[in-house]
PDB file of N, CA and C in Angstrom:
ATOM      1  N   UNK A   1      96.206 -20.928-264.401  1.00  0.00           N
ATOM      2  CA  UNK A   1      95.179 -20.533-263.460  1.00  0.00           C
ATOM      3  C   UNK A   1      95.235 -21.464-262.253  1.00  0.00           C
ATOM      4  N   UNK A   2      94.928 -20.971-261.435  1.00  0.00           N
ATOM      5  CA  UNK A   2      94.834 -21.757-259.807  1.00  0.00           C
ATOM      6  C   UNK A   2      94.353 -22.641-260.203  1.00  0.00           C
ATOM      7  N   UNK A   3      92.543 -22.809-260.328  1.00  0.00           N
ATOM      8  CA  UNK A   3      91.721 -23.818-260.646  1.00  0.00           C
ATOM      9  C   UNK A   3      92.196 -25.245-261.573  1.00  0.00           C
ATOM     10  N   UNK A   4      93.482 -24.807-261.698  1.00  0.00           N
ATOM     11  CA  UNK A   4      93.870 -26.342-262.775  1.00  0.00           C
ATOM     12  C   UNK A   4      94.766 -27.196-261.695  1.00  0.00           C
ATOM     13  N   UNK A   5      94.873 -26.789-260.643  1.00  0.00           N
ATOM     14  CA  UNK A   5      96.211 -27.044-259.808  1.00  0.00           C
ATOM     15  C   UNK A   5      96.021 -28.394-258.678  1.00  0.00           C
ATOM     16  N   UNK A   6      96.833 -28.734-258.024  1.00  0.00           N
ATOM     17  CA  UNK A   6      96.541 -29.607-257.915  1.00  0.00           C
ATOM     18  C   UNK A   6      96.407 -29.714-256.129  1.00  0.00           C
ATOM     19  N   UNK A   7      96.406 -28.353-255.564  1.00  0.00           N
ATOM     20  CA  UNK A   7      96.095 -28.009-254.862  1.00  0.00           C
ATOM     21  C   UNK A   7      94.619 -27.180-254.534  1.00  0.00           C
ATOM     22  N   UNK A   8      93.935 -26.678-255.397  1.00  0.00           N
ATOM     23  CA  UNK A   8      92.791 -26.361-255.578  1.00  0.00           C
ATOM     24  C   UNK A   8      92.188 -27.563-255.348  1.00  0.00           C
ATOM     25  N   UNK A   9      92.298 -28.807-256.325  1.00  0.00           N
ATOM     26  CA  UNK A   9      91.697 -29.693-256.200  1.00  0.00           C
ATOM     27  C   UNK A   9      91.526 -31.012-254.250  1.00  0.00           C
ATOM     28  N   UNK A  10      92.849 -30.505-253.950  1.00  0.00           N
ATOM     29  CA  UNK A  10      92.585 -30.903-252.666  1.00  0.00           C
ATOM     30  C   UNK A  10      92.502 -30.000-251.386  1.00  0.00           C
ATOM     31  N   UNK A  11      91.845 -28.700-251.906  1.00  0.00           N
ATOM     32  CA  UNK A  11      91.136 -27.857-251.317  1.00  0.00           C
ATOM     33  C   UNK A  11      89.632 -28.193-251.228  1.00  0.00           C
ATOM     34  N   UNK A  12      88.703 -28.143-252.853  1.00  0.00           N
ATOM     35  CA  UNK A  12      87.649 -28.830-252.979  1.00  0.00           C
ATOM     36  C   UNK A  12      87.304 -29.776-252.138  1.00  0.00           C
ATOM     37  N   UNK A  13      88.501 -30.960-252.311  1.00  0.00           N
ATOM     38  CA  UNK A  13      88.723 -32.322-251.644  1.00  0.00           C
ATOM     39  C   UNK A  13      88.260 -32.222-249.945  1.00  0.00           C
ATOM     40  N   UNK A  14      89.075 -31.138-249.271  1.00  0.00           N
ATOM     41  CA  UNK A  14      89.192 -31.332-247.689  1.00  0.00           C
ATOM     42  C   UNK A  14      87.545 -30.649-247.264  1.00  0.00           C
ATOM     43  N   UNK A  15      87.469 -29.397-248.496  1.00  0.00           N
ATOM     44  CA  UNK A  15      85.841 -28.924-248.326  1.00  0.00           C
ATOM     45  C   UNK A  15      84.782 -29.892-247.757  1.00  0.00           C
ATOM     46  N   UNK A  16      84.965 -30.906-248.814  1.00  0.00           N
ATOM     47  CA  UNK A  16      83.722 -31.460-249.552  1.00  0.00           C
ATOM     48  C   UNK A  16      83.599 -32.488-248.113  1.00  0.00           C
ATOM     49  N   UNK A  17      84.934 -33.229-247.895  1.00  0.00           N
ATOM     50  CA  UNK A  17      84.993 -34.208-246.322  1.00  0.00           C
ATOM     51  C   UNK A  17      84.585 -33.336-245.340  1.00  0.00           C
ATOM     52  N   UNK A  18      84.267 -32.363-245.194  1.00  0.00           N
ATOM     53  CA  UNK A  18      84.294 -31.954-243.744  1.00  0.00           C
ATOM     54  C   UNK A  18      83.652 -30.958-244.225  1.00  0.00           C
ATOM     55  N   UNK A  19      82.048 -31.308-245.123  1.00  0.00           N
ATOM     56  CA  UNK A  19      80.916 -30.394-245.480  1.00  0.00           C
ATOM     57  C   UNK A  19      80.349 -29.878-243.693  1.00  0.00           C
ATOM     58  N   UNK A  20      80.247 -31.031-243.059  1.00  0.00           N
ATOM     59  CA  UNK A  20      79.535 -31.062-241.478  1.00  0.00           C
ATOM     60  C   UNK A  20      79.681 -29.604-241.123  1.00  0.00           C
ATOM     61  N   UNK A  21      80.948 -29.286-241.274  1.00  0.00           N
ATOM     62  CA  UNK A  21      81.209 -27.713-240.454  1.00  0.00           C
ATOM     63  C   UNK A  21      80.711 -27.025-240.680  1.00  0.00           C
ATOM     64  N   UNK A  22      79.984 -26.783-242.179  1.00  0.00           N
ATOM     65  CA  UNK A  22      79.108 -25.705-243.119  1.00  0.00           C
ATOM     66  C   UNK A  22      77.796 -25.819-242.970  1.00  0.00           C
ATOM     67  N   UNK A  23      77.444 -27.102-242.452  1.00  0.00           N
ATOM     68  CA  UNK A  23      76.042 -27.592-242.828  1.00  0.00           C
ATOM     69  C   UNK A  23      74.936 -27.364-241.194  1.00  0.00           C
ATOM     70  N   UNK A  24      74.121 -26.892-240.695  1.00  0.00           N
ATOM     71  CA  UNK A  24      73.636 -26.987-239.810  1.00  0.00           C
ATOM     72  C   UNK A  24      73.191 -25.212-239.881  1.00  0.00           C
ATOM     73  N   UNK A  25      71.489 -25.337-238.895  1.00  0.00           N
ATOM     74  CA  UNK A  25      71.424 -23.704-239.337  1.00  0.00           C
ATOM     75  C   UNK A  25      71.867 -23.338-237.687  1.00  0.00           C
ATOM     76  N   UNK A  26      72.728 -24.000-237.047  1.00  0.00           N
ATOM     77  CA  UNK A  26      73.141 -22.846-235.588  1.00  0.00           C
ATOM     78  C   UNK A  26      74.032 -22.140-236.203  1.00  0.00           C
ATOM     79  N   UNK A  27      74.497 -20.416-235.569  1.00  0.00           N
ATOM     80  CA  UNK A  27      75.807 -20.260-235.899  1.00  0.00           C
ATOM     81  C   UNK A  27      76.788 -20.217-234.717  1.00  0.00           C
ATOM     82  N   UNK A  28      77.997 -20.843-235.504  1.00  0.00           N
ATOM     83  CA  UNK A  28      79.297 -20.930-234.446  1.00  0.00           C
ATOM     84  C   UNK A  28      79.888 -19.713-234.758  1.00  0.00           C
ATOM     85  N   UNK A  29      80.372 -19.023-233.237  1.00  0.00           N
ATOM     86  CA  UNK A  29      81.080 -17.694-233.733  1.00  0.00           C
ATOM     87  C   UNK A  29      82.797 -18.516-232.857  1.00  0.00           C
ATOM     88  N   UNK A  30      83.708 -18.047-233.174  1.00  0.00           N
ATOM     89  CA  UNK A  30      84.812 -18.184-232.386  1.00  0.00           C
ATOM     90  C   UNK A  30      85.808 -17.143-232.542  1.00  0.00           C
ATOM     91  N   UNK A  31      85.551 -16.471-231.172  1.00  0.00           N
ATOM     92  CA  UNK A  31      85.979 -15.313-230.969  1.00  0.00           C
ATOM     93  C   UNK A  31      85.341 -14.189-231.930  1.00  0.00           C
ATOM     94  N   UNK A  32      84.292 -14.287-231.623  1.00  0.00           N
ATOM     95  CA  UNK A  32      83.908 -13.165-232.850  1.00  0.00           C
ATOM     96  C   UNK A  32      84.126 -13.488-234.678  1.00  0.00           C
ATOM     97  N   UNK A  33      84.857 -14.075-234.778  1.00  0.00           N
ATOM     98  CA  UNK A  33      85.794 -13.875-236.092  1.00  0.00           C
ATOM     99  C   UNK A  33      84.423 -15.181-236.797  1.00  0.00           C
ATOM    100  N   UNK A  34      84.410 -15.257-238.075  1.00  0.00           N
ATOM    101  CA  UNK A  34      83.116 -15.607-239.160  1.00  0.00           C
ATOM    102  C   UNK A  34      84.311 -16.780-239.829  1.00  0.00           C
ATOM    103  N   UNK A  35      83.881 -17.583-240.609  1.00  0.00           N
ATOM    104  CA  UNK A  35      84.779 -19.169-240.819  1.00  0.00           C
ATOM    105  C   UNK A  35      85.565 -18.083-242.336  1.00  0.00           C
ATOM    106  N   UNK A  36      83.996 -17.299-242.714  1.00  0.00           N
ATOM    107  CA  UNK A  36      85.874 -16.530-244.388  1.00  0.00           C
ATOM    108  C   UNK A  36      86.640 -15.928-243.141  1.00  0.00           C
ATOM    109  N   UNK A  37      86.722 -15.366-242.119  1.00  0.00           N
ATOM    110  CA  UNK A  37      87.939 -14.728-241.905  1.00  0.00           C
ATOM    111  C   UNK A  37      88.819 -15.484-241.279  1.00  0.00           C
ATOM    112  N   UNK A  38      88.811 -16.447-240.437  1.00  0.00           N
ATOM    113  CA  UNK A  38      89.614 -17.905-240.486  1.00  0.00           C
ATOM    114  C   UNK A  38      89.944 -18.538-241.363  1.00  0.00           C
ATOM    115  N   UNK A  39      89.395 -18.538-242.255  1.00  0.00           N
ATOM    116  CA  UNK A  39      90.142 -19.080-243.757  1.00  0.00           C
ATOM    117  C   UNK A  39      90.734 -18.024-244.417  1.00  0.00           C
ATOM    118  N   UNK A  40      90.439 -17.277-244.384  1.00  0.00           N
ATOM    119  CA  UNK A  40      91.377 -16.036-244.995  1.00  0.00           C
ATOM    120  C   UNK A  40      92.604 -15.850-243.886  1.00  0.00           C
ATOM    121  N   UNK A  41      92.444 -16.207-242.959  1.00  0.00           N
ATOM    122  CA  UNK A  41      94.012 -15.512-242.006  1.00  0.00           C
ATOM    123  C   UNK A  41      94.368 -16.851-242.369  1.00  0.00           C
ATOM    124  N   UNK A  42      94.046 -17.893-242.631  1.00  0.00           N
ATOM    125  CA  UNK A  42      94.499 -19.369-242.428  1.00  0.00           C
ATOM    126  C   UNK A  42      95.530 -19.166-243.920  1.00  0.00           C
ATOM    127  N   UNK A  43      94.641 -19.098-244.784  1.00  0.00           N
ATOM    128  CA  UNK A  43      95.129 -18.911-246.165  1.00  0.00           C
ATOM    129  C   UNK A  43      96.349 -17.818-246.624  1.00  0.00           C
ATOM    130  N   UNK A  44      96.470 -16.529-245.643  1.00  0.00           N
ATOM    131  CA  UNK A  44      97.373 -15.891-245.453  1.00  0.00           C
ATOM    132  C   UNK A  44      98.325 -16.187-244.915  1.00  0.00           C
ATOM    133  N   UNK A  45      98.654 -16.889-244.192  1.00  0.00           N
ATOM    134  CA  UNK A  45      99.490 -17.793-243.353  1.00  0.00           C
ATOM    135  C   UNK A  45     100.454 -18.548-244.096  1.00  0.00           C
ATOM    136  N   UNK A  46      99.590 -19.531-245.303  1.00  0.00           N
ATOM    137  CA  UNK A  46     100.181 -20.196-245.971  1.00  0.00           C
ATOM    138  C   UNK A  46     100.958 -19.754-247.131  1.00  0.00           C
ATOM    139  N   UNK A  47     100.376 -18.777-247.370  1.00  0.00           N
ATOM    140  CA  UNK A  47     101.057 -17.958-248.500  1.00  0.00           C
ATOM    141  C   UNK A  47     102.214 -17.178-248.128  1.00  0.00           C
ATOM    142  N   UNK A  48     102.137 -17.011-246.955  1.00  0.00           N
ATOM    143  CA  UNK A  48     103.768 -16.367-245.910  1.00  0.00           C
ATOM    144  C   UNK A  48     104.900 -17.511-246.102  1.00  0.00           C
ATOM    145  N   UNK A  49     103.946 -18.484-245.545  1.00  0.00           N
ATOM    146  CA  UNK A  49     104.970 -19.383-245.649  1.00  0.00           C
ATOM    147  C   UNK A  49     105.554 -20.667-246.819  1.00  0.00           C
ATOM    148  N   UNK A  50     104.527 -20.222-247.743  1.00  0.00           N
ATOM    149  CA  UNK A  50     104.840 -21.221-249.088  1.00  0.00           C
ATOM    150  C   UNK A  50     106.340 -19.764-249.737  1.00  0.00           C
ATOM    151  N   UNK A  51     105.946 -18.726-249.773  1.00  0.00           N
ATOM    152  CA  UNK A  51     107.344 -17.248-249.711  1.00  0.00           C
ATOM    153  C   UNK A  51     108.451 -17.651-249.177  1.00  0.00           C
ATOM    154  N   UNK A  52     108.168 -17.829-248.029  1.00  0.00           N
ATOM    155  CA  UNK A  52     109.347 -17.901-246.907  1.00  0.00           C
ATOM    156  C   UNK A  52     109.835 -19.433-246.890  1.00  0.00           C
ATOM    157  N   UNK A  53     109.192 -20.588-247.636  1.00  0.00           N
ATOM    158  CA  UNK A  53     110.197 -21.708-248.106  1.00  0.00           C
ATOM    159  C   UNK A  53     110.711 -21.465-249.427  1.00  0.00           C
ATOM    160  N   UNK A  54     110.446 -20.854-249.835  1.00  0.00           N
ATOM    161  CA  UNK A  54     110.788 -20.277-251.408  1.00  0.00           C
ATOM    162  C   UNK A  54     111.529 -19.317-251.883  1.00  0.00           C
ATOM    163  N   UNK A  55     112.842 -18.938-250.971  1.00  0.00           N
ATOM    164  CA  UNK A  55     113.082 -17.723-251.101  1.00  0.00           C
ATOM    165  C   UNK A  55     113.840 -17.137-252.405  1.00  0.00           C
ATOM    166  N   UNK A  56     113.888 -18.350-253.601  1.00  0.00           N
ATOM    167  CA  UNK A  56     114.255 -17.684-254.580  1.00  0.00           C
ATOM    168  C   UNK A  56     113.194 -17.399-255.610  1.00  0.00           C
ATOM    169  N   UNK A  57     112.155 -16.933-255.535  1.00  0.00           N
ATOM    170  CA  UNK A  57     111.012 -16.470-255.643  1.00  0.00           C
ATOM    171  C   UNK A  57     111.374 -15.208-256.148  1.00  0.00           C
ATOM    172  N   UNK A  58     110.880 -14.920-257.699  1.00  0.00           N
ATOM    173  CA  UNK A  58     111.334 -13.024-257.690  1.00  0.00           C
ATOM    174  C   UNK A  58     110.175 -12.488-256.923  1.00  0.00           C
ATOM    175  N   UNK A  59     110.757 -11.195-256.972  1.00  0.00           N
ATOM    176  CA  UNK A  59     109.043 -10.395-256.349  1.00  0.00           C
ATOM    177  C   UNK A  59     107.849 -10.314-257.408  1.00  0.00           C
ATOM    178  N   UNK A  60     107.959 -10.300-258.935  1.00  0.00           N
ATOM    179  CA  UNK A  60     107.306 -10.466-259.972  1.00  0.00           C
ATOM    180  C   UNK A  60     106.372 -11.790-260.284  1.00  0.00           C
ATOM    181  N   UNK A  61     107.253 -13.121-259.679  1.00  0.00           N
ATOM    182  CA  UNK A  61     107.058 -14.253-259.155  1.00  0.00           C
ATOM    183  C   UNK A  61     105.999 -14.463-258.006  1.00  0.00           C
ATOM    184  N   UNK A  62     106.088 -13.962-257.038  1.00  0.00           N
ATOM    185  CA  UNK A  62     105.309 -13.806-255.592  1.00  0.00           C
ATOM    186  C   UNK A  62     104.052 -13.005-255.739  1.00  0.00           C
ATOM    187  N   UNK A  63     104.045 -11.783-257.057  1.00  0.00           N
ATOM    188  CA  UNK A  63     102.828 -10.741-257.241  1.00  0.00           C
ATOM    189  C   UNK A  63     102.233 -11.782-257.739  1.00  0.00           C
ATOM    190  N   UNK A  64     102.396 -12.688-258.934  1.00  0.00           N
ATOM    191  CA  UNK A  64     102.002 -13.500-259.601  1.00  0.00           C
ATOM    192  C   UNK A  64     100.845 -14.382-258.888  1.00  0.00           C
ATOM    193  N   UNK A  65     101.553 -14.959-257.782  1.00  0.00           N
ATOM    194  CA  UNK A  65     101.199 -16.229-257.239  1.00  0.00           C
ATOM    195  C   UNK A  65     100.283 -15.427-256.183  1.00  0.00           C
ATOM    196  N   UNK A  66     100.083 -14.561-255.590  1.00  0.00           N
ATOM    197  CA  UNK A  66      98.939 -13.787-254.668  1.00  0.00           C
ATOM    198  C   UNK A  66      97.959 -13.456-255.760  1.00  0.00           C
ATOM    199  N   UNK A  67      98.413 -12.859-257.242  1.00  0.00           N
ATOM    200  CA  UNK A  67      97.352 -12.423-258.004  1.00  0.00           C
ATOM    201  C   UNK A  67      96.432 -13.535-258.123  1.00  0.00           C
ATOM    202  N   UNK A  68      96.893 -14.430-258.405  1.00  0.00           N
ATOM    203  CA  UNK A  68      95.991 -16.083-258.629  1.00  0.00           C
ATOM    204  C   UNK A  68      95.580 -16.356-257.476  1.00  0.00           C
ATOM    205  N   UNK A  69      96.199 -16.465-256.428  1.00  0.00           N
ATOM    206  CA  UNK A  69      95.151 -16.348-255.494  1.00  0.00           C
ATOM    207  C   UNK A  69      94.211 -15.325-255.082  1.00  0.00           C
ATOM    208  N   UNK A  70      94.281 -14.709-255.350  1.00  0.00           N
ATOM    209  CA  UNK A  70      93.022 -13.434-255.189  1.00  0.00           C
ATOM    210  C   UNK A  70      91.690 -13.738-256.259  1.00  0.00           C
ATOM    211  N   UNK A  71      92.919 -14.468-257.288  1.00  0.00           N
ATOM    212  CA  UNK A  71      91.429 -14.292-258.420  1.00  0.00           C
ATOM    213  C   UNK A  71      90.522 -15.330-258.186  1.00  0.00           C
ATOM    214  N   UNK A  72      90.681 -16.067-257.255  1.00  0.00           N
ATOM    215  CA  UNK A  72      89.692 -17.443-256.636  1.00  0.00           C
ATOM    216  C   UNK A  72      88.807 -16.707-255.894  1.00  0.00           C
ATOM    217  N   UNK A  73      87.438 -16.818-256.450  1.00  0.00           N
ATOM    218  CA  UNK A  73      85.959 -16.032-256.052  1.00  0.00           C
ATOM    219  C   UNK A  73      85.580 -16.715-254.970  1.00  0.00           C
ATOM    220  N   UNK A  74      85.888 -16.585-253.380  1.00  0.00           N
ATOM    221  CA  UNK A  74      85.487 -16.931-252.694  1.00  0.00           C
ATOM    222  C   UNK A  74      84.211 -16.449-252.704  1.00  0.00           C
TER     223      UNK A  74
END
C-alpha cells in the first residue's frame, strides 16, 4: 500500500511544514484553479515522470502504481 512508503511519509512531512498555506480563513484563488487541482496536476506530473524515468516499467506495473495512487483518499 502507498501509506507504508516512504514517500507518503515525506508527503505528510512537507504538508505538515508548510501547514501556513492551509491555515487562514482568506481564500487564495490562482488563476481560478482551487490548491486539490494544483496538487492534482502537480501530482500528475510526477507520475508522468516517475513512467518516463522508468521505462522498463510493464504496463501491468504502471496500472499498479496509478491504482495506489488513486486509492489515497484525498
Amino acid at each position: 500500500m502507498v501509506t507504508d512508503k516512504d514517500g507518503y511519509m515525506h508527503l505528510i512531512q512537507y504538508l505538515t511544514e508548510h501547514l501556513g498555506l492551509f491555515e487562514g480563513k482568506e481564500v487564495v484563488s490562482v488563476a481560478g484553479d482551487t490548491v486539490m487541482e494544483l496538487f492534482e496536476e502537480l501530482l500528475s506530473a510526477q507520475i508522468i515522470m516517475l513512467c518516463g524515468q522508468n521505462p522498463s516499467l510493464t504496463f501491468a506495473q504502471r496500472n499498479t502504481m496509478i491504482r495506489e495512487i488513486d486509492a489515497i483518499d484525498l
